[in-house]
C-alpha atoms as a PDB file:
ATOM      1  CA  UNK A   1      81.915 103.584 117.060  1.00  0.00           C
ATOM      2  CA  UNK A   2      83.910 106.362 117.622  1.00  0.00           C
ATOM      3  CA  UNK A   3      87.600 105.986 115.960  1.00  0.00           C
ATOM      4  CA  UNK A   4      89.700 107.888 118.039  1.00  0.00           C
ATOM      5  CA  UNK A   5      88.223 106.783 121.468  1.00  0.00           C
ATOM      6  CA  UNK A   6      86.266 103.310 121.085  1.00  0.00           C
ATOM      7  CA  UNK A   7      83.365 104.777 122.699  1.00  0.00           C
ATOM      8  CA  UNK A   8      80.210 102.943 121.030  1.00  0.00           C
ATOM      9  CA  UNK A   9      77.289 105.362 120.957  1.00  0.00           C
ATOM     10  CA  UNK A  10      73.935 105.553 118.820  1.00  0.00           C
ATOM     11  CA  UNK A  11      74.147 106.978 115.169  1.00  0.00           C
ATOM     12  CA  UNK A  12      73.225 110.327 114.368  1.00  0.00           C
ATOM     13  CA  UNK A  13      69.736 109.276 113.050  1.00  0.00           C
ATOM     14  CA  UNK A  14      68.777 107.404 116.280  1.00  0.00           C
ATOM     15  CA  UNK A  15      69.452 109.410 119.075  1.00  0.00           C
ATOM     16  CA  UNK A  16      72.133 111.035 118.023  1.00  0.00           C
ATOM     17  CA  UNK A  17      74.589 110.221 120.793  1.00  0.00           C
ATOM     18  CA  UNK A  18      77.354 109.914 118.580  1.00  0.00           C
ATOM     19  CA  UNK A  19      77.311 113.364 117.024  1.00  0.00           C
ATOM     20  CA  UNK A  20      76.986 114.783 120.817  1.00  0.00           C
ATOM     21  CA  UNK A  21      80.056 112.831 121.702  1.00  0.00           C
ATOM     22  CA  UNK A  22      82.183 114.618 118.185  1.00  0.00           C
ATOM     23  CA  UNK A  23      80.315 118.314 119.831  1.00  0.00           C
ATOM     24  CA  UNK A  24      81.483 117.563 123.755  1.00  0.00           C
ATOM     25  CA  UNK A  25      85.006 116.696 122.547  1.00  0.00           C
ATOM     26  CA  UNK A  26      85.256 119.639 120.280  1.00  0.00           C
ATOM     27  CA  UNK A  27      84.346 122.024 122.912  1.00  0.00           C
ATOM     28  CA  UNK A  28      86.507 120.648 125.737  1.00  0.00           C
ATOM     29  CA  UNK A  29      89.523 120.862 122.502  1.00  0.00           C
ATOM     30  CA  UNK A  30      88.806 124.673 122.433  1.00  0.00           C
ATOM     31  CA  UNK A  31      88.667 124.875 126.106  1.00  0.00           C
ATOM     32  CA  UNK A  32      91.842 123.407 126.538  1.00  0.00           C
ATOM     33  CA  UNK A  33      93.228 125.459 124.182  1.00  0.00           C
ATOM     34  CA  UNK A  34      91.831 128.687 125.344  1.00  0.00           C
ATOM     35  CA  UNK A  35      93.186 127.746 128.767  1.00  0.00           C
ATOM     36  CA  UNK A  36      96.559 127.141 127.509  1.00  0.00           C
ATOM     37  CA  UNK A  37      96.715 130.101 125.494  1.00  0.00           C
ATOM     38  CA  UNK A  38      95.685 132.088 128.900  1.00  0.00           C
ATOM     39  CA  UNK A  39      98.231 130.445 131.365  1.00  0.00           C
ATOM     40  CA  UNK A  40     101.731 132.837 131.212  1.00  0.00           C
ATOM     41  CA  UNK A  41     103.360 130.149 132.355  1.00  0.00           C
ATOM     42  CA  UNK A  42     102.433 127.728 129.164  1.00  0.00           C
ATOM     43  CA  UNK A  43     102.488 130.835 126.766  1.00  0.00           C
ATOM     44  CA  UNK A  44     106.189 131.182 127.635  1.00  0.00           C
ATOM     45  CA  UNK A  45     107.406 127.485 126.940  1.00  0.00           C
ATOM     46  CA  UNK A  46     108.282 127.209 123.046  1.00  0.00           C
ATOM     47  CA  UNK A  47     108.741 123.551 123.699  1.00  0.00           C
ATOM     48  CA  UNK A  48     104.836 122.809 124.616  1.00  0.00           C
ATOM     49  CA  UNK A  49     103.605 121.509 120.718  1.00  0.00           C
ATOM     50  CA  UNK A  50      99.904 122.185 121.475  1.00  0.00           C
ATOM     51  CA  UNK A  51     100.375 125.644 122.277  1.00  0.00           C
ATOM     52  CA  UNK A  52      99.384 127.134 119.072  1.00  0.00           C
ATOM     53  CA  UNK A  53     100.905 130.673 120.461  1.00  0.00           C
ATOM     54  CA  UNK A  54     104.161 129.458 121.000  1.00  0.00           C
ATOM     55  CA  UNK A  55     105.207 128.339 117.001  1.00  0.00           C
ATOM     56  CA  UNK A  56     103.087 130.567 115.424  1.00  0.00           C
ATOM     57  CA  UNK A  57     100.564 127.889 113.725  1.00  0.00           C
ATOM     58  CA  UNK A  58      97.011 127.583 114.416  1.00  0.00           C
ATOM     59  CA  UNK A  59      95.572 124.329 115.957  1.00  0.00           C
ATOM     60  CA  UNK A  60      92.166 123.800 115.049  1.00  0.00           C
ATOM     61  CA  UNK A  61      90.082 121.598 117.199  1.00  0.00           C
ATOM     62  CA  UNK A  62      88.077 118.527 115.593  1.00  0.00           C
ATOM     63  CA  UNK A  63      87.204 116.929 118.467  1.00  0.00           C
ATOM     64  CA  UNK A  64      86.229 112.826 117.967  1.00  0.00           C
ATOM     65  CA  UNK A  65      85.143 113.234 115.018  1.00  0.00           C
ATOM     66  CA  UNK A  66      85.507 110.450 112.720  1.00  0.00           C
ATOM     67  CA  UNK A  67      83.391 107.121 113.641  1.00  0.00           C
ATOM     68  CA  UNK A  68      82.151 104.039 111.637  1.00  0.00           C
ATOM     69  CA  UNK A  69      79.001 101.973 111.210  1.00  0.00           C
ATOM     70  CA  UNK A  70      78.939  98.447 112.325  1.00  0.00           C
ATOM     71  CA  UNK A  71      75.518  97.842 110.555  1.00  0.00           C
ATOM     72  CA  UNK A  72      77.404  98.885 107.376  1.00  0.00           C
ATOM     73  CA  UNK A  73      80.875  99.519 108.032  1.00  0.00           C
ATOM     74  CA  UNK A  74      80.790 103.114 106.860  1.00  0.00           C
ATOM     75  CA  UNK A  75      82.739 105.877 107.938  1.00  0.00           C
ATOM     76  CA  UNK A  76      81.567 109.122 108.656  1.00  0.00           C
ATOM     77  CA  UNK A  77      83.381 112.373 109.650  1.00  0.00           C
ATOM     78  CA  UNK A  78      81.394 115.109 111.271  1.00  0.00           C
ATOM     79  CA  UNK A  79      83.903 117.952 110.816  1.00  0.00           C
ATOM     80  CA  UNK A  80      83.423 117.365 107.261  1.00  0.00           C
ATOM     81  CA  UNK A  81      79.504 116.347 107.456  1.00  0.00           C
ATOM     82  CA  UNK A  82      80.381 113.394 105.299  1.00  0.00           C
ATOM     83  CA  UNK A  83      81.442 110.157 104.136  1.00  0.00           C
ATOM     84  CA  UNK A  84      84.474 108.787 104.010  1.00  0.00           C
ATOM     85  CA  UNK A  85      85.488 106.627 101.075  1.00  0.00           C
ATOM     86  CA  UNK A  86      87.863 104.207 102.057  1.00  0.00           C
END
């Protein structure tokens, strides 16, 4: 179960939907962000908090990438390729 969207998918050692889903929503992060970084119209706007041009800081994408277990209720983060102790 994905924790930042709800989407319920298959574990990574079934089919491995789940760690597609974290992938997909990474790249489309880094899309976005090349996109914004491109448009002169966003690059100009000091206001816009996701542009990471505008303020100087670097936004790294994660995409989804925390989800839990409902066999066993743990909690896995595939930035980090591990568990998360909670």
């Amino acid at each position: 179960l994905c924790l930042q969207c709800g989407l319920l998918l298959c574990s990574r050692y079934e089919h491995g939907h789940a760690k597609l889903h974290w992938e997909d929503t990474k790249s489309a992060e880094l899309e976005d962000d090349t996109m914004m970084m491109s448009s002169p119209l966003l690059n100009n706007n000091s206001s816009n908090d996701n542009n990471a041009s505008c303020n100087g800081d670097k936004k790294e994408a994660t995409g989804h990438c925390i989800a839990i277990s409902l066999a066993d209720l743990s909690v896995w983060c595939y930035e980090c390729n591990a568990y998360l102790h909670h």
